[in-house]
Protein backbone atom coordinates (compact mmCIF):
# COMPACT_ATOMS: atom_id res chain seq x y z
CA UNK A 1 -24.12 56.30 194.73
CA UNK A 2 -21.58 53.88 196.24
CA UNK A 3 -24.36 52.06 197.76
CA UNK A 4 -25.16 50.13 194.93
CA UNK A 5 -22.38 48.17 194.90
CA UNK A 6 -23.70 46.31 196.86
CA UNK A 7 -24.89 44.51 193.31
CA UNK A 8 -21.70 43.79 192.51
CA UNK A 9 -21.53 41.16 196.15
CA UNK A 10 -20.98 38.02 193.73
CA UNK A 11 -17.86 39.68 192.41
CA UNK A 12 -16.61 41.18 195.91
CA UNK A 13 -18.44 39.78 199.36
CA UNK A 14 -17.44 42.54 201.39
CA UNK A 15 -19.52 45.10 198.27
CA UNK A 16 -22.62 43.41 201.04
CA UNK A 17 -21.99 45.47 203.38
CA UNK A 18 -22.65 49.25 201.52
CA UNK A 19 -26.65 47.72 201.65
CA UNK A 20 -26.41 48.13 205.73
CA UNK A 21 -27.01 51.49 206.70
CA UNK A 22 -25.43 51.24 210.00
CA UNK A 23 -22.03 50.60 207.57
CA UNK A 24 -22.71 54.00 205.46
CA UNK A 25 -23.17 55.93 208.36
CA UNK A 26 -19.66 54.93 209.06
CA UNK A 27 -18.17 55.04 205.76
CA UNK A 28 -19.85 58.51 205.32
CA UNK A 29 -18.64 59.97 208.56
CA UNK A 30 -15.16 58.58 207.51
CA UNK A 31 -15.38 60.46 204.09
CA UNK A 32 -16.44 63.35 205.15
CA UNK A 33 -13.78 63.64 207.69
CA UNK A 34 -10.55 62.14 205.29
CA UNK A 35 -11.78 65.02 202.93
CA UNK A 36 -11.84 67.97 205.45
CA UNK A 37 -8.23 67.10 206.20
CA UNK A 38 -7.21 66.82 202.45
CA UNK A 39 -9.30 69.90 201.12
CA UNK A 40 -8.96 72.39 204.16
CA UNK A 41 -4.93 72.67 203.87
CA UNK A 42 -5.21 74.22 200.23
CA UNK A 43 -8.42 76.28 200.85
CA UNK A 44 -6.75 77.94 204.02
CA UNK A 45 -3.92 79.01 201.72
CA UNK A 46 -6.10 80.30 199.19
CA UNK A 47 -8.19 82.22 201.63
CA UNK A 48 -5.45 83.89 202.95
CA UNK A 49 -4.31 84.82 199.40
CA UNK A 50 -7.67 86.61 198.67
CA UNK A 51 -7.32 88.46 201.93
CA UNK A 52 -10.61 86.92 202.61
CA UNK A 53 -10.00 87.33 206.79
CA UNK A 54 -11.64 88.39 209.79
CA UNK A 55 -11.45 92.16 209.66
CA UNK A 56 -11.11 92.50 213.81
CA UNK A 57 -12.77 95.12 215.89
CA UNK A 58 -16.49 95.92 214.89
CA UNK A 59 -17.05 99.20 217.53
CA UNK A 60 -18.72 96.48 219.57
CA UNK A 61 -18.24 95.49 223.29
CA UNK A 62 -14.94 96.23 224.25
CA UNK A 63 -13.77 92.73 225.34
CA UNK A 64 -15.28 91.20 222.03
CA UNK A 65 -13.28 93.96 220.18
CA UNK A 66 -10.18 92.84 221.46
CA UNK A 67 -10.74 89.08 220.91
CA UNK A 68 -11.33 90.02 217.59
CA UNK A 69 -8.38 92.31 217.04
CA UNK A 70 -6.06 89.49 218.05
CA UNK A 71 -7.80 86.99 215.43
CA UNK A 72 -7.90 89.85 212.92
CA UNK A 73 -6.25 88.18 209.51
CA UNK A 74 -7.59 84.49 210.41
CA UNK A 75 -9.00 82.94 207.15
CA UNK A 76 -12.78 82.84 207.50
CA UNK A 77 -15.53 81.53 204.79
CA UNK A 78 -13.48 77.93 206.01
CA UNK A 79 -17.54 76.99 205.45
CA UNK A 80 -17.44 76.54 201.68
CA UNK A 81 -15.22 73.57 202.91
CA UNK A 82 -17.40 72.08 205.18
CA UNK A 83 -20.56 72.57 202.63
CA UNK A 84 -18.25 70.94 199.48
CA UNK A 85 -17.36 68.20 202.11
CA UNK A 86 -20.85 67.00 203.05
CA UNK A 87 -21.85 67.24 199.68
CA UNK A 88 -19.69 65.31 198.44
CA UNK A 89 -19.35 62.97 200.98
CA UNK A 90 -23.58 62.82 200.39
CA UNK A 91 -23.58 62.43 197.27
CA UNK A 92 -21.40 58.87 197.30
CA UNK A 93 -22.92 57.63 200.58
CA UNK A 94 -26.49 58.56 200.60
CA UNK A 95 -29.50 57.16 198.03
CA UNK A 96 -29.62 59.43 194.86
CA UNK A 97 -33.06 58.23 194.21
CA UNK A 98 -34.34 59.17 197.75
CA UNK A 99 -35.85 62.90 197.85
CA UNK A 100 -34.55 63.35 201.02
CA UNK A 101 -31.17 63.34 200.33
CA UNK A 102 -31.00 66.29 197.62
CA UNK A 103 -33.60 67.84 199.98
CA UNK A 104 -30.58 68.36 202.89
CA UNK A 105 -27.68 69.10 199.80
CA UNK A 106 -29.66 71.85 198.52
CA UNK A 107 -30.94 73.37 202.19
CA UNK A 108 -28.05 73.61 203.07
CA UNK A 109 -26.63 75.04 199.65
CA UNK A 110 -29.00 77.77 200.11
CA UNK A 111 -28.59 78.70 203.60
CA UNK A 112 -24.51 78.46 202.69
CA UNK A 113 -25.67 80.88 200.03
CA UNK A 114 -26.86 83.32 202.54
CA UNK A 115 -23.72 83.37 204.49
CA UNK A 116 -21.62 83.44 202.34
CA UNK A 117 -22.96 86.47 200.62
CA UNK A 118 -22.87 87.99 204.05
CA UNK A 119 -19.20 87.46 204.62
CA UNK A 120 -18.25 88.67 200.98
CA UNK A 121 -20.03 92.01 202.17
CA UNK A 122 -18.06 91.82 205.27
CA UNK A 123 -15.11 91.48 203.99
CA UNK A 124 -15.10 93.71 200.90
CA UNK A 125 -17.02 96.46 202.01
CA UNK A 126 -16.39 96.92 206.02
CA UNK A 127 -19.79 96.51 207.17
CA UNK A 128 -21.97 94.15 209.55
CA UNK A 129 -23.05 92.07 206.22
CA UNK A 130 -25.77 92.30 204.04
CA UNK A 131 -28.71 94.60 205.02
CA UNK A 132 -30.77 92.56 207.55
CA UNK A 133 -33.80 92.97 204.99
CA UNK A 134 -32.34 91.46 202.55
CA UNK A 135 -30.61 88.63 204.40
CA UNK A 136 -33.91 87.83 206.10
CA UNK A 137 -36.04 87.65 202.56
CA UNK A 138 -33.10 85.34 201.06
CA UNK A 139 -33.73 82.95 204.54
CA UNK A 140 -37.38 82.99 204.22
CA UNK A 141 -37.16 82.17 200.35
CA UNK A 142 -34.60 78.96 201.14
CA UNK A 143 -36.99 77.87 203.95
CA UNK A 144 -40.20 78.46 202.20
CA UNK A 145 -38.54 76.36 199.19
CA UNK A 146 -37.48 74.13 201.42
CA UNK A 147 -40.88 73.40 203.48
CA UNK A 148 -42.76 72.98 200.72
CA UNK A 149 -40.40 70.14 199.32
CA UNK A 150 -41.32 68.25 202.72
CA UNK A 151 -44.94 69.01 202.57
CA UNK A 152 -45.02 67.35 199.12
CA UNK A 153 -42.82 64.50 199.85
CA UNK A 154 -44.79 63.59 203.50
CA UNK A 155 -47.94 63.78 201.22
CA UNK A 156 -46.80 61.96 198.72
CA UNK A 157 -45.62 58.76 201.13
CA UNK A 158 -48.79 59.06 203.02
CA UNK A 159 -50.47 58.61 199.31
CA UNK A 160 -48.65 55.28 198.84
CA UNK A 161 -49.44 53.72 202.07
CA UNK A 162 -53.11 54.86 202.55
CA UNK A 163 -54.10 51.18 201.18
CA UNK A 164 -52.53 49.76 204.42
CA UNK A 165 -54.02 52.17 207.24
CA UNK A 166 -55.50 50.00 209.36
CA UNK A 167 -56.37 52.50 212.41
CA UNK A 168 -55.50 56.23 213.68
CA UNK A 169 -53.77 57.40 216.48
CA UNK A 170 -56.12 61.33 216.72
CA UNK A 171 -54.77 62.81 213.68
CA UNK A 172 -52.09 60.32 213.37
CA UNK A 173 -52.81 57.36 210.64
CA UNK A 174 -51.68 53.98 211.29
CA UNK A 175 -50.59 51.36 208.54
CA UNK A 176 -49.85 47.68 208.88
CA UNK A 177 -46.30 46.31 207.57
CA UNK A 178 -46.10 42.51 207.02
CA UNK A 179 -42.11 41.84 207.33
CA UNK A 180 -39.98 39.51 205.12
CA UNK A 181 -38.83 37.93 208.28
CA UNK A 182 -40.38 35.19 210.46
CA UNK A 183 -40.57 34.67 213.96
CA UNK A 184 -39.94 31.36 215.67
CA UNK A 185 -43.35 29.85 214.98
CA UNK A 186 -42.95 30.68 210.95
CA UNK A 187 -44.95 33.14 211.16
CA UNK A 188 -44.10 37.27 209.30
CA UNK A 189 -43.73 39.56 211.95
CA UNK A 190 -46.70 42.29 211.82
CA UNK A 191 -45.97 46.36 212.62
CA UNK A 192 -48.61 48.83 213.09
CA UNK A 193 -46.61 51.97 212.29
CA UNK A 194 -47.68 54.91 213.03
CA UNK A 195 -46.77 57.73 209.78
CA UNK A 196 -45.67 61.49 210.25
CA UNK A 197 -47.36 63.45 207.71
CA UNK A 198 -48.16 67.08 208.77
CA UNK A 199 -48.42 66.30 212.52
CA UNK A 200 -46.41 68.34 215.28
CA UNK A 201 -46.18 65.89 217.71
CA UNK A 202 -44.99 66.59 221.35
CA UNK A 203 -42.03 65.83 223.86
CA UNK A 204 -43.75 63.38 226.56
CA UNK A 205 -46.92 63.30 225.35
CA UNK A 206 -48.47 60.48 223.38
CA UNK A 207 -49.68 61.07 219.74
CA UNK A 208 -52.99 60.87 220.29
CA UNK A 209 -52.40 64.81 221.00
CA UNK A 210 -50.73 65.21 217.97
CA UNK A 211 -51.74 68.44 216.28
CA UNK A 212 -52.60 68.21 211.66
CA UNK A 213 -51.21 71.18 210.91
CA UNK A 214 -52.07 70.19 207.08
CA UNK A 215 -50.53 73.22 205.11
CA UNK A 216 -49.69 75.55 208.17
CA UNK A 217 -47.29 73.03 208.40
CA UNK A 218 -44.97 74.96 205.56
CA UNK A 219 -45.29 78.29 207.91
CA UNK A 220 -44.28 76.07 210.95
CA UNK A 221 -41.60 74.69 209.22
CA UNK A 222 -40.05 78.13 207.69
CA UNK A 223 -39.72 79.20 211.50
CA UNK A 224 -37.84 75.74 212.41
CA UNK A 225 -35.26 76.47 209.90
CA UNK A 226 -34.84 80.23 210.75
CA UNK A 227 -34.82 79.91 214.59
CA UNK A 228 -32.27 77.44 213.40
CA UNK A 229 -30.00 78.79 211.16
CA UNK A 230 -30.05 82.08 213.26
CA UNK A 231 -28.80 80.72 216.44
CA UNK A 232 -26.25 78.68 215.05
CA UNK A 233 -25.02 82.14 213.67
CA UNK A 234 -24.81 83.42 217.35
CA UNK A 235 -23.21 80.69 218.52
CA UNK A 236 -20.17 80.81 216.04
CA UNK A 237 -18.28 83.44 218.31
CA UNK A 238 -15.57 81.06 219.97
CA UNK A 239 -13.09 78.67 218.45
CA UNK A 240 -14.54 75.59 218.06
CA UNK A 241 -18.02 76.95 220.09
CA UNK A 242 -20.33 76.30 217.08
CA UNK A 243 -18.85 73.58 215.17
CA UNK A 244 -17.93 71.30 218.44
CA UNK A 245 -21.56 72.06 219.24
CA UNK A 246 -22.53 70.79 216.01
CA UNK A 247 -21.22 67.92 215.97
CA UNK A 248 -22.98 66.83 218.65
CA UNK A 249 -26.40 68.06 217.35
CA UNK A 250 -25.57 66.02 214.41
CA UNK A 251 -24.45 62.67 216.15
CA UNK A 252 -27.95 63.06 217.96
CA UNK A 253 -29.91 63.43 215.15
CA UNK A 254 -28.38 60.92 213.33
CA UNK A 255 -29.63 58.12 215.92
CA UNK A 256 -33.19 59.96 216.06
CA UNK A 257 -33.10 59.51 211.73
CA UNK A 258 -31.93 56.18 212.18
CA UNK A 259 -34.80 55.51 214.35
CA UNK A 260 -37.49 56.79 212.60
CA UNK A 261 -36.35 54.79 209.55
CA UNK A 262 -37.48 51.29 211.09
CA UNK A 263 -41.20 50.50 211.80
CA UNK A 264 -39.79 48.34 214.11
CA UNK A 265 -38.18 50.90 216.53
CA UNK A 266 -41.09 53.70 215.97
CA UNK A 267 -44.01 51.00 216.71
CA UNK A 268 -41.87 49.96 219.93
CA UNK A 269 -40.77 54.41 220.83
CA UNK A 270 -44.07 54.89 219.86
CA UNK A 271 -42.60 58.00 217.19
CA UNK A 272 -43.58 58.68 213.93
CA UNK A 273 -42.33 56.88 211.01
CA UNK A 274 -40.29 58.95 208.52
CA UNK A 275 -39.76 56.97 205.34
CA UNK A 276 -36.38 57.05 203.95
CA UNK A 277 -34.82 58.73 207.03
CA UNK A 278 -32.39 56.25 206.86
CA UNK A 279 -30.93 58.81 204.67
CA UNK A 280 -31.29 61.43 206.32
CA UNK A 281 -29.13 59.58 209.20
CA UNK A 282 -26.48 58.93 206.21
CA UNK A 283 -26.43 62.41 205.78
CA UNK A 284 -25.84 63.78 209.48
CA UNK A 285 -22.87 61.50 209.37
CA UNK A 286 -21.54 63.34 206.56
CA UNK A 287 -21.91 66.16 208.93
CA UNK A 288 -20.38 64.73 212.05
CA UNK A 289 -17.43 63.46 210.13
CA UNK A 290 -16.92 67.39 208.46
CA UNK A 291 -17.44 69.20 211.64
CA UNK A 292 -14.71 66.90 213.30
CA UNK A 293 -12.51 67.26 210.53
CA UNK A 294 -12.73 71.05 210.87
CA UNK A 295 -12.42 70.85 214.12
CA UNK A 296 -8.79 70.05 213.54
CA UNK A 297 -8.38 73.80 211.74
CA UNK A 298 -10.59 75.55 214.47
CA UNK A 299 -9.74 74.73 217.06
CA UNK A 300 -7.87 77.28 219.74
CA UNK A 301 -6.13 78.74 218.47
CA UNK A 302 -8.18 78.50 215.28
CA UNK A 303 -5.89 78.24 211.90
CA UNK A 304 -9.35 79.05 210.03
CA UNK A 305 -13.52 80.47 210.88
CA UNK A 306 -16.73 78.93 208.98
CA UNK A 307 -17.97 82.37 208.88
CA UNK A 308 -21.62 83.23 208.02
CA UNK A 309 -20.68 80.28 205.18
CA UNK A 310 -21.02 77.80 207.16
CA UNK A 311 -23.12 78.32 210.60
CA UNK A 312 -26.03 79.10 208.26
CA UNK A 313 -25.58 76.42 206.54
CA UNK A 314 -25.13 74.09 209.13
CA UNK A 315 -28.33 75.69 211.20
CA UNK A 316 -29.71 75.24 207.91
CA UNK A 317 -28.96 71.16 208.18
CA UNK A 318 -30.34 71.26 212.05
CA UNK A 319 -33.74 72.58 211.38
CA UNK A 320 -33.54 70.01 208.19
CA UNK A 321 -32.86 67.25 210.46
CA UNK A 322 -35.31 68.20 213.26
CA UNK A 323 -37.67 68.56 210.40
CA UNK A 324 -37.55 65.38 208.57
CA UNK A 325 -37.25 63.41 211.34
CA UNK A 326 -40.42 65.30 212.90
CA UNK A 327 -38.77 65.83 216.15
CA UNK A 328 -39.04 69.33 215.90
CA UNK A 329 -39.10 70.31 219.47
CA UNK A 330 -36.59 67.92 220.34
CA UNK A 331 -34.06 70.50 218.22
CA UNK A 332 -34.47 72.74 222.11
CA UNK A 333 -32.64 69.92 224.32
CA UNK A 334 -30.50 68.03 220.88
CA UNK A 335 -29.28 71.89 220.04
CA UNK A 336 -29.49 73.57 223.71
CA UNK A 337 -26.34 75.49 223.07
CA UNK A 338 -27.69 77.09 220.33
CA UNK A 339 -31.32 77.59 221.99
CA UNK A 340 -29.80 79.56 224.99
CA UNK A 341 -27.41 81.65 222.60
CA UNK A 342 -30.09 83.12 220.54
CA UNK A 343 -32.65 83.07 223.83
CA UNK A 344 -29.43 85.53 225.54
CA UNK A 345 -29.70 87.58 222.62
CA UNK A 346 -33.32 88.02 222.58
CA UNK A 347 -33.84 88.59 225.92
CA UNK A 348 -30.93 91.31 225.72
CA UNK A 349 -31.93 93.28 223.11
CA UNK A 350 -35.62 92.96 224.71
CA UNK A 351 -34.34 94.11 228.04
CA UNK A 352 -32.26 97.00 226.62
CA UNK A 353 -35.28 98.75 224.74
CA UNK A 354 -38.22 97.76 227.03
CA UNK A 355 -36.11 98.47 230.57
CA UNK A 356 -34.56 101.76 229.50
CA UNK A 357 -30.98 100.72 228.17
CA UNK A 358 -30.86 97.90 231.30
CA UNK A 359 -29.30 94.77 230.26
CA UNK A 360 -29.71 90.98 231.22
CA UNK A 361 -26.37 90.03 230.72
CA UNK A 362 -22.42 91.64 230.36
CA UNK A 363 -22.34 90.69 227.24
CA UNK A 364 -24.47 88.98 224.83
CA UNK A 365 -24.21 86.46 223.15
CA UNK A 366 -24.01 84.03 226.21
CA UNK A 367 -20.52 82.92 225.46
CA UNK A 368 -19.74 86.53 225.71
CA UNK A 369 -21.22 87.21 229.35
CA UNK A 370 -18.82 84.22 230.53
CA UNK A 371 -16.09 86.15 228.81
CA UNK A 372 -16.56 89.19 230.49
CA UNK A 373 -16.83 87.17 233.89
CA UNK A 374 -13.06 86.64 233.60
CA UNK A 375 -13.29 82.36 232.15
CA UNK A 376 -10.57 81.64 229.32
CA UNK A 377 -12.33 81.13 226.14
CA UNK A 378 -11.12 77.59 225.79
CA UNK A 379 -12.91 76.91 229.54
CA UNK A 380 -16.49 78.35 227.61
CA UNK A 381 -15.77 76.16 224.95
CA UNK A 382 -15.34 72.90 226.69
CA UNK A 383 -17.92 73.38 229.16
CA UNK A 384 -20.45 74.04 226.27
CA UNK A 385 -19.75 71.20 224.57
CA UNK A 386 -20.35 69.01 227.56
CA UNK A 387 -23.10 70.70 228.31
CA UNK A 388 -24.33 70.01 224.93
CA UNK A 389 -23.82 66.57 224.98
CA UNK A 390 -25.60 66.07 228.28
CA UNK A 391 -28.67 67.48 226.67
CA UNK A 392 -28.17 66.10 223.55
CA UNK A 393 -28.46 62.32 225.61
CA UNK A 394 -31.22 64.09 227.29
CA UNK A 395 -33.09 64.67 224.02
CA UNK A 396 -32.59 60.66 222.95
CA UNK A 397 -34.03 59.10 226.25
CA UNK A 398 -37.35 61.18 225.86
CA UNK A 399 -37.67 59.31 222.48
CA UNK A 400 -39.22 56.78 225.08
CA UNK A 401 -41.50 58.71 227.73
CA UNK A 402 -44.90 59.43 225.96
C-alpha cells in the first residue's frame, strides 16, 4: 500500500525510493521487526492471563518430559503474533494489486488456522491436539486451495505473454522482453526469458529436462506445502530451533524471489521467470524481520513458544515461497534443518514398526537424539542454525550450475 507513494515524489523526493524493491525489502523487514517488539510485550501478558501455556510432560521420552516440565507455564500460541505481524507488515509493504501477495497472507492464515486449533485442543482439553484425521483434511484443504490459486495465476501470466514466445526450452516457453533501457550504442537491451508455468525444474540440470506437470502440478504442489508445514512442526522443539531456522529459510528465499523477478538475472542463472516475485521477496522480508523480532521473546530461556500457531504457519510460508519461486527442490538444502527433522522422524517411526520396536535414533526428533547425547540445548540450537545457514548459501550458489 505504502508503495505508491512513490506518486507523491514531486511533493517529497525521498517518496522515490518506496518504487525500488530492494528499499521495501528493507522497510518491510524493519516493520515487521519494530512491530514484534511493540505487539509481543502485551500478547505475552495476555497469554499468560488465559492460562494459555505449555502444559509440560506428555508421557513421552523421559528427557523430553523433563525439558518440558521445567517450561511448563511458558506462554505458547506467541504465533498469532508473528502471523498479525507479517500481515500487517504485508499488507503496507507489498503490491495489493499483485495476486501473489494475498496468495502468501492467506496460506499462511490457513495453515495458522490449523495450529492454532491444535494448540486450543492442547491446552483446553489435555491431549496431543486435534485428531490427526482431522488436522490432516484441514492441511490438505489449505494446500489444495492454495495450489490451485498458483495454477491459475502461472496460467494466467503465461496467457499474457504467449504473443512474445519466441522459442522453447523442452517444455519450457521462451518470450522476448525489449527493455526501456539502452545500451551504449542506443540500442534497447533484448531478454529471452525463459517463463515457469507448470514445470518442475531440477537442481543442476538445465531446463531442457524440465518436466509439464500441467494440472498434476496442484497434487505436486499440495505435497510441497505439507512436507513443509509438517517439518517445521518437528522442528519447533528447542528455544529458538525453529524460528532461528526460519529466518534463515526466509532470508534465502527472499534473494531466490528477488531473482526470479528480473528477466535480466533468470536469462543470465538460466531459472525460470516468476512474474511479480518481486513480491513475494517483499513478503519473506516481512518474515525475516518477525522471526528476528521473536527471536528476542524465544530465545533461551524462552519468555514465550509459537506453538502449532505459528510453525504451521510459517512451514506454510516455506512451501509458498519454494512454490512461487519454482525452486521447489531447492526448499531440501534452503530448509535442511527442517528436511532432516522430519527425515529423523520418519525413519524412526519406520524403524520401530518394520525392525521390531528397534530404533534409529535416542530420541526423535533429531534435536532430541543430541539431547539425549548429553549437548546443552542452547549448543543444538546454535549449531543448527549454522548449519542452516551453510546450506542455505549452498542452496543460492546452485542457482548457477545447470
Amino acid at each position: 500500500m505504502l508503495r505508491y507513494l512513490e506518486h507523491l515524489e514531486a511533493w517529497f523526493g525521498p517518496f522515490r525510493l518506496f518504487g525500488f524493491v530492494t528499499a521495501r525489502v528493507v522497510l518491510a523487514a524493519l516493520t515487521a521487526f519494530v512491530l514484534m517488539m511493540l505487539i509481543m510485550p502485551p500478547l505475552i501478558r495476555w497469554l499468560k492471563r488465559k492460562k494459555f501455556g505449555e502444559q509440560g510432560s506428555k508421557g513421552e521420552a523421559a528427557m523430553v518430559d523433563a525439558m518440558r516440565a521445567a517450561k511448563a507455564g511458558t506462554p505458547t500460541m506467541g504465533g498469532l503474533g508473528i502471523i498479525a505481524c507479517i500481515a500487517i507488515t504485508a499488507v503496507l509493504w507489498c503490491d495489493p494489486t499483485e495476486v501473489r501477495t494475498w496468495l502468501m497472507v492467506l496460506g499462511m492464515v490457513g495453515f495458522g488456522l490449523v495450529g492454532y486449533l491444535d494448540d486450543r485442543t492442547k491446552i483446553f482439553k489435555g491431549a496431543k491436539g486435534i485428531p490427526s484425521a482431522t488436522k490432516l483434511g484441514i492441511q490438505i484443504a489449505v494446500a489444495i486451495a492454495c495450489g490451485i490459486c498458483l495454477w491459475w495465476l502461472n496460467q494466467h501470466n503465461a496467457g499474457i505473454l504467449a504473443g512474445k514466445y519466441v522459442d522453447t526450452l523442452g517444455s519450457v516457453n521462451v518470450f522476448k522482453h525489449v527493455s526501456d533501457v539502452k545500451d551504449a550504442a542506443g540500442n534497447h537491451e533484448i531478454f529471452l526469458v525463459p517463463l515457469g508455468v507448470h514445470e518442475l525444474a531440477f537442481p543442476f540440470l538445465p531446463l531442457q529436462y524440465a518436466l509439464n506437470l500441467g494440472l498434476w502440478w496442484i497434487l505436486w504442489s499440495m505435497v510441497v506445502q505439507l512436507a513443509c508445514a509438517n517439518a517445521v512442526n518437528f522442528t519447533d522443539g528447542m528455544d529458538g530451533l525453529a524460528s532461528g531456522t526460519m529466518l534463515i529459510a526466509a532470508l534465502a528465499f527472499m534473494v531466490i524471489a528477488y531473482l526470479t523477478s528480473r528477466v535480466d538475472t533468470t536469462q543470465w542463472l538460466k531459472i525460470l521467470y516468476v512474474p511479480g516475485g518481486q513480491e513475494v521477496a517483499v513478503f519473506l522480508a516481512a518474515v525475516a524481520g518477525a522471526c528476528l523480532g521473536f527471536l528476542w521473546f524465544n530465545g533461551a530461556p524462552a519468555e514465550v513458544f509459537m506453538g502449532d500457531t505459528g510453525s504451521q504457519a510459517l512451514g506454510g510460508v516455506l512451501a509458498l515461497a519454494a512454490l512461487n519461486t519454482r525452486q521447489e527442490f531447492l526448499v531440501l538444502l534452503v530448509g535442511f534443518i527442517f528436511f532432516i527433522e522430519a527425515l529423523s522422524v520418519i525413519l524412526q517411526i519406520a524403524s520401530y514398526r518394520l525392525r521390531n520396536k528397534k530404533r534409529i535414533f535416542l530420541c526423535a526428533p533429531l534435536h532430541h537424539h543430541f539431547q539425549y547425547q548429553g549437548w546443552p540445548e542452547s549448543k543444538i540450537v546454535m549449531r543448527f542454525w549454522i548449519v542452516a545457514a551453510l546450506f542455505a548459501l549452498l542452496a543460492l550458489s546452485t542457482l548457477k550450475l545447470r
